[in-house]
N, C-alpha and C. Protein backbone atom coordinates (compact mmCIF):
# COMPACT_ATOMS: atom_id res chain seq x y z
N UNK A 1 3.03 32.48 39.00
CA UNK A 1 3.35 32.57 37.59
C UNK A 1 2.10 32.89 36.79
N UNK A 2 1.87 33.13 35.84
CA UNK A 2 1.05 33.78 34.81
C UNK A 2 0.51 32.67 33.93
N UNK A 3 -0.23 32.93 33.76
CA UNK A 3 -1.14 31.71 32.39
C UNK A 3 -0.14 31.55 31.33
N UNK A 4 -0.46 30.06 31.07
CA UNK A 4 0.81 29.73 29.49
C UNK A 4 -0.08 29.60 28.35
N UNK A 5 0.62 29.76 27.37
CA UNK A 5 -0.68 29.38 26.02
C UNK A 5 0.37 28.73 25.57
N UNK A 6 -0.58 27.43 25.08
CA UNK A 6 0.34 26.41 24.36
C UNK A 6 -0.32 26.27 22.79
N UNK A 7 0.39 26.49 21.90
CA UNK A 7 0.37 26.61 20.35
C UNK A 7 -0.19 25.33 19.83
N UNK A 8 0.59 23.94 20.62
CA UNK A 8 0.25 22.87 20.43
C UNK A 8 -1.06 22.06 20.85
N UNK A 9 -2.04 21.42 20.34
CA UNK A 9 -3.27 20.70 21.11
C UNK A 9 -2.07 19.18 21.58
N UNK A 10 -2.59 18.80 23.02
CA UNK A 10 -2.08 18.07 23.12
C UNK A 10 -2.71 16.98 24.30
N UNK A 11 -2.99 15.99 23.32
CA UNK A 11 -4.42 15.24 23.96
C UNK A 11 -3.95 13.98 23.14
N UNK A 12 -4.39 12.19 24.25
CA UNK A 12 -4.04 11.03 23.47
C UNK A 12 -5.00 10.55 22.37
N UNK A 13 -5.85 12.19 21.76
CA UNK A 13 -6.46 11.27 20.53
C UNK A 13 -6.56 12.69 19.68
N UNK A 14 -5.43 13.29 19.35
CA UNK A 14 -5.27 14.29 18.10
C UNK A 14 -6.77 14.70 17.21
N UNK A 15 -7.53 13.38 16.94
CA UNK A 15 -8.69 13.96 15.88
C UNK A 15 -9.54 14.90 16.69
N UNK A 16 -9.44 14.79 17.80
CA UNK A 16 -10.71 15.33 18.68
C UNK A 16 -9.85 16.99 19.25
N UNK A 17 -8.73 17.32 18.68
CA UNK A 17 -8.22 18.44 18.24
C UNK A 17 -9.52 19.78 18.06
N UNK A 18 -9.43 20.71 18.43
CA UNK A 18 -10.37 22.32 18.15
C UNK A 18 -10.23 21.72 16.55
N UNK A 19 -9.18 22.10 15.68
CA UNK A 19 -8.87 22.46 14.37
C UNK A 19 -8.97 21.21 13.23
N UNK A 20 -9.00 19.88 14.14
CA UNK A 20 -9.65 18.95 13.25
C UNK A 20 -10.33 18.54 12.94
N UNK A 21 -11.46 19.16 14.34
CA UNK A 21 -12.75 19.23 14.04
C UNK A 21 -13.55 20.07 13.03
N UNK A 22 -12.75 20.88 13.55
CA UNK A 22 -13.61 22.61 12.33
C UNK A 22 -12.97 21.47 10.94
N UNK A 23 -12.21 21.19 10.81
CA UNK A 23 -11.55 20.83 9.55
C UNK A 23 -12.79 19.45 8.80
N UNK A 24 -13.01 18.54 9.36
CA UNK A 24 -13.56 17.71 9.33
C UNK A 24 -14.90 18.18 8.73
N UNK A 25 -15.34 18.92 9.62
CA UNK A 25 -16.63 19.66 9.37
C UNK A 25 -16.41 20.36 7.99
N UNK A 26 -15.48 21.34 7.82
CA UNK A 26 -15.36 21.89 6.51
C UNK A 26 -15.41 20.62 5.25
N UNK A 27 -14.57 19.68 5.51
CA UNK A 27 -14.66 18.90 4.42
C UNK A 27 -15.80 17.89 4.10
N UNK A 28 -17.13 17.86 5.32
CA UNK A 28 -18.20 17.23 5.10
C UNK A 28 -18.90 18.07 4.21
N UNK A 29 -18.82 19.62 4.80
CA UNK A 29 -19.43 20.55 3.30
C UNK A 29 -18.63 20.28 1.84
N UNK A 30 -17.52 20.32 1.74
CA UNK A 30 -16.89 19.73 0.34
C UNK A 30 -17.04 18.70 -0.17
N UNK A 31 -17.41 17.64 0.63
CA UNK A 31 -18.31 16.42 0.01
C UNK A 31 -19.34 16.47 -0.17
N UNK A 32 -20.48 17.89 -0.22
CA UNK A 32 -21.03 17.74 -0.20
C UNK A 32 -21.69 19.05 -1.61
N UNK A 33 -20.34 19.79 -1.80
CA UNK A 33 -20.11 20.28 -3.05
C UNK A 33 -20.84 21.91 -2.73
N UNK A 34 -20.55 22.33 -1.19
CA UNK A 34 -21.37 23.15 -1.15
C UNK A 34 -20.29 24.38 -0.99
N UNK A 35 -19.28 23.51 -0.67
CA UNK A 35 -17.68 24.61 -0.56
C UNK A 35 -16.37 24.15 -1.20
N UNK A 36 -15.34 24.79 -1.72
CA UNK A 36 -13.97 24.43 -2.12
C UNK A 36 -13.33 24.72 -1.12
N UNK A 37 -12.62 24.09 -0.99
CA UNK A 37 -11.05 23.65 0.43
C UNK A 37 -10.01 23.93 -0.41
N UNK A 38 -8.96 25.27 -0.45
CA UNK A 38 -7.88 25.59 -1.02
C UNK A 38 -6.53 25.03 0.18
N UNK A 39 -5.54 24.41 0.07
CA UNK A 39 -4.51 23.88 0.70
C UNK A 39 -3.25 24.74 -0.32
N UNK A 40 -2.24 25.72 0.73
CA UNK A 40 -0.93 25.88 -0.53
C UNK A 40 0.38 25.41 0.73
N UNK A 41 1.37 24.70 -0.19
CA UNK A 41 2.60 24.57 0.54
C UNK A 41 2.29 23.16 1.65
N UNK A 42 2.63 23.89 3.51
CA UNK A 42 2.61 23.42 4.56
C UNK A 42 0.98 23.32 4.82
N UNK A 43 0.26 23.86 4.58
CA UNK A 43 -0.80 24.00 5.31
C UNK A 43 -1.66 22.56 5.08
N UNK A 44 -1.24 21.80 4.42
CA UNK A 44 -2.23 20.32 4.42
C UNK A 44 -1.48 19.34 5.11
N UNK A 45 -0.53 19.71 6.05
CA UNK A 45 -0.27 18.90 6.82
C UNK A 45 -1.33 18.80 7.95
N UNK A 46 -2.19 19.92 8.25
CA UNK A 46 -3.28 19.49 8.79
C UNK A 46 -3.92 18.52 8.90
N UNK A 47 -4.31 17.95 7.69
CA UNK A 47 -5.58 17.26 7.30
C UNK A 47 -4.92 15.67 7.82
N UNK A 48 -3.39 15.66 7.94
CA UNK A 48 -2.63 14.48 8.18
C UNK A 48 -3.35 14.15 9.72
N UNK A 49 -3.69 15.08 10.37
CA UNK A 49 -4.45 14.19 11.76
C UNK A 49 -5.21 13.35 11.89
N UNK A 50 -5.97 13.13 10.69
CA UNK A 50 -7.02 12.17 10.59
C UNK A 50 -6.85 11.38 8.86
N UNK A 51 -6.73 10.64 9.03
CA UNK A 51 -6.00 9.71 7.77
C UNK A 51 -7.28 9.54 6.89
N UNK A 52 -8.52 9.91 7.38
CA UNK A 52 -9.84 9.62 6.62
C UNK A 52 -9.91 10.76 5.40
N UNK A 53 -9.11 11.98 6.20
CA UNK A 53 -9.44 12.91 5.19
C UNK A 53 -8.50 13.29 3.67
N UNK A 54 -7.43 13.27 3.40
CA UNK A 54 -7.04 12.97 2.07
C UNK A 54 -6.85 11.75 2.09
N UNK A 55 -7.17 10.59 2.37
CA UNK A 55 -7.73 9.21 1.95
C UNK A 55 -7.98 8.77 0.10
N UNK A 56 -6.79 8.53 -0.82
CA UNK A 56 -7.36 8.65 -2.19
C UNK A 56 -7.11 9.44 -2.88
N UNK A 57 -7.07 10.92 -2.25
CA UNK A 57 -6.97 12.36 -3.00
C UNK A 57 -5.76 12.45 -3.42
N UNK A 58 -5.96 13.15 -4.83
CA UNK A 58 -4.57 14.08 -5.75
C UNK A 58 -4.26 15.00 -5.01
N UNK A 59 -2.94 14.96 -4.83
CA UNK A 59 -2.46 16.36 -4.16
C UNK A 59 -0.88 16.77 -4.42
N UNK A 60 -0.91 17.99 -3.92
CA UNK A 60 0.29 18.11 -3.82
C UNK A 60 1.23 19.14 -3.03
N UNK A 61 2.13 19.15 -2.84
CA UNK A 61 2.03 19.75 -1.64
C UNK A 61 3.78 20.58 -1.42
N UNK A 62 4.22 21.00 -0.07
CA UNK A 62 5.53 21.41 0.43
C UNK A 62 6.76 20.00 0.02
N UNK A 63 7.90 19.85 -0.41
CA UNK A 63 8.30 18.82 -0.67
C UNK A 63 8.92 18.59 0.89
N UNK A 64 8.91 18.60 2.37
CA UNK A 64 9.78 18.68 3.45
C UNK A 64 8.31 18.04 4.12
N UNK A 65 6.98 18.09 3.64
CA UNK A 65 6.11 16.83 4.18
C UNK A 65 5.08 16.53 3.53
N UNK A 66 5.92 15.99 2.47
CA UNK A 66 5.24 14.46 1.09
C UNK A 66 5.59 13.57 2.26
N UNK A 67 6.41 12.88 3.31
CA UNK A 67 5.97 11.63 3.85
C UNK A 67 4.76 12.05 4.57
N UNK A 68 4.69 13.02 5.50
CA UNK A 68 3.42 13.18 5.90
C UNK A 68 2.07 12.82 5.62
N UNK A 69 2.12 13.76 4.37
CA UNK A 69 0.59 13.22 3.69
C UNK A 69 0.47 12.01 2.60
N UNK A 70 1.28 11.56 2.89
CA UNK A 70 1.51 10.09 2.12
C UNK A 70 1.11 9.22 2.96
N UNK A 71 1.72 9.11 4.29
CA UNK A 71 1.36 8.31 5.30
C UNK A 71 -0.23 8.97 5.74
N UNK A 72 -0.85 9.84 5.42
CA UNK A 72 -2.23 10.25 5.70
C UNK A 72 -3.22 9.58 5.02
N UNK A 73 -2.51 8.80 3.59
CA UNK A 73 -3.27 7.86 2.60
C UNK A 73 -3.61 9.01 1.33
N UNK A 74 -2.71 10.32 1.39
CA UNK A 74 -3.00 10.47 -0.13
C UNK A 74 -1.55 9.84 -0.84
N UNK A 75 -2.48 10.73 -2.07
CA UNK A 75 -1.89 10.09 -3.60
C UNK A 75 -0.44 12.05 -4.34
N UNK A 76 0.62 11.89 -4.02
CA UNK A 76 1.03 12.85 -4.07
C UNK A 76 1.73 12.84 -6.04
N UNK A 77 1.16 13.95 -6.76
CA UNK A 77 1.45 14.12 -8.04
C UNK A 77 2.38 14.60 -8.25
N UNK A 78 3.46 13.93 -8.91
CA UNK A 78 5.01 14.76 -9.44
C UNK A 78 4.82 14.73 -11.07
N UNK A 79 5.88 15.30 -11.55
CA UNK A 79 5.99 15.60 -13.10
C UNK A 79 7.28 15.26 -13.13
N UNK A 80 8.04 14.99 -13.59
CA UNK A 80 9.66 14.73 -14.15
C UNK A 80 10.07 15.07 -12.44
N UNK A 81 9.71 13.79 -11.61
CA UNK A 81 10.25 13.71 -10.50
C UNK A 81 10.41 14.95 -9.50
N UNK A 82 9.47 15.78 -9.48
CA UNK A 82 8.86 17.16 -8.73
C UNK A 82 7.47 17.15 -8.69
N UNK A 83 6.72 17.48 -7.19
CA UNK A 83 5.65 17.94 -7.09
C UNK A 83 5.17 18.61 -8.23
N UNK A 84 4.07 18.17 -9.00
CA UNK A 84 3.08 19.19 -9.48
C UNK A 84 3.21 20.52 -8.64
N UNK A 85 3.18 22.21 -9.68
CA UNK A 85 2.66 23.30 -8.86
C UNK A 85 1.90 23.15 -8.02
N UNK A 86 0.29 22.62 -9.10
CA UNK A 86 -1.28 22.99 -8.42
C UNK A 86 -1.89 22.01 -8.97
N UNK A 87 -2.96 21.31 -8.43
CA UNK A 87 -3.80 20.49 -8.84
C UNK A 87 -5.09 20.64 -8.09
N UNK A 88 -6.12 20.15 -8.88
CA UNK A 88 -7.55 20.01 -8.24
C UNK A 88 -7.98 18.85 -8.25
N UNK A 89 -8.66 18.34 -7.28
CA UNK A 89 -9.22 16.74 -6.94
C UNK A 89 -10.76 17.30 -6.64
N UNK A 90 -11.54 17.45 -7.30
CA UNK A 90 -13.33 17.57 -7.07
C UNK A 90 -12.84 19.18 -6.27
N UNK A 91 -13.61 19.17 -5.15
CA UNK A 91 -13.70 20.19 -4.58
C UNK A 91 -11.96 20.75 -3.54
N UNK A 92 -11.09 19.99 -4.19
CA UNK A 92 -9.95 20.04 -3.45
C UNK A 92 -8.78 20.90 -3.73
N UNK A 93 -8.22 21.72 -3.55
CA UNK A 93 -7.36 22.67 -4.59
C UNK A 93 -5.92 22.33 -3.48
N UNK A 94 -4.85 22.08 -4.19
CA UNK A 94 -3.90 22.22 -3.37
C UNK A 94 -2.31 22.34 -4.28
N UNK A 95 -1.49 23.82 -4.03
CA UNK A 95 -0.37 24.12 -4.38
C UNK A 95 0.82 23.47 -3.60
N UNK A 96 1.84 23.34 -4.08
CA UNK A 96 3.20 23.06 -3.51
C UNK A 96 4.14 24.23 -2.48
N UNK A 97 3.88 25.24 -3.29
CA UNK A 97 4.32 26.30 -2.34
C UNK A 97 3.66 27.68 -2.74
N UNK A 98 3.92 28.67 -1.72
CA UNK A 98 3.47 30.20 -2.47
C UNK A 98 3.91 30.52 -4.04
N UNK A 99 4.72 30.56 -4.22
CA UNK A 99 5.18 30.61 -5.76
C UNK A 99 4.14 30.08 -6.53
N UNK A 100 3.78 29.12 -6.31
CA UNK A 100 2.79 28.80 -7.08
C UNK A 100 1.08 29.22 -7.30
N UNK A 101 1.06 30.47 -5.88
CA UNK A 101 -0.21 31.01 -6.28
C UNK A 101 -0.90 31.61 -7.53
N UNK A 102 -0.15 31.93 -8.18
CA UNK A 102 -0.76 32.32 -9.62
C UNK A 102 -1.94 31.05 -9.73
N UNK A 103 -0.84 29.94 -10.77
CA UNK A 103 -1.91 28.73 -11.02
C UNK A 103 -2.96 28.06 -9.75
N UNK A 104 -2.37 28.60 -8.10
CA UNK A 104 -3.67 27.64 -7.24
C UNK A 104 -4.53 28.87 -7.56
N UNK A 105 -4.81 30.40 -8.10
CA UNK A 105 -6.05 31.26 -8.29
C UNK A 105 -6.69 30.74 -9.29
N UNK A 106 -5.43 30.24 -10.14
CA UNK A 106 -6.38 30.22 -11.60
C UNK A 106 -7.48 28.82 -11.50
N UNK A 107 -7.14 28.23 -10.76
CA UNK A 107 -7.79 26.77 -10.66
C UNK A 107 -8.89 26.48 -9.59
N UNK A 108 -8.48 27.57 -8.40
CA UNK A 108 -9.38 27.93 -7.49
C UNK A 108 -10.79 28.59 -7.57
N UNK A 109 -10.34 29.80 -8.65
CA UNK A 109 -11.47 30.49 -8.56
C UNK A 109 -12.00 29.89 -10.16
């Protein structure tokens, strides 16, 4: 049979993940104010591998995984009972979905 590629990392300690590492690393530069970390929609379910990293943070996000990053220890922002579009936390930018790229540019850049 032929080599498989598996999409999934799959190991009994997730942080030590290829992509949570690079991730980790990226956000030691954002604490450190030397880079901005843009998140839109799904894509900050990432950061849910390691509960250290939105720990506190405003965010906001895909509404199909607010438990996700809730249980990661952030803080998820609604308005009249809906995700915020876009919000920024220090060096943190994060939209709810594509639709909302207009306001994550305007806040990003």
């Amino acid at each position: 049979m032929g080599s498989q590629i598996h999409l999934a990392y799959i190991d009994s300690d997730l942080k030590q993940a290829p992509a949570a590492k690079q991730l980790r690393e990226a956000m030691s530069f954002m604490y450190q104010e030397k880079i901005a970390i843009g998140s839109i929609s799904h894509s900050l379910l990432l950061f849910s591998v390691d509960l250290v990293l939105l720990k506190g943070r405003n965010v906001t996000c895909a509404h199909n995984i607010i438990c996700d990053v809730k249980n990661a220890n952030a803080n998820i922002l609604t308005s009249t009972n809906q995700n915020v579009d876009a919000h920024k936390d220090c060096f943190l930018v994060t939209a709810k979905r594509p639709g909302a790229v207009e306001r994550f540019n305007h806040i990003f850049l």
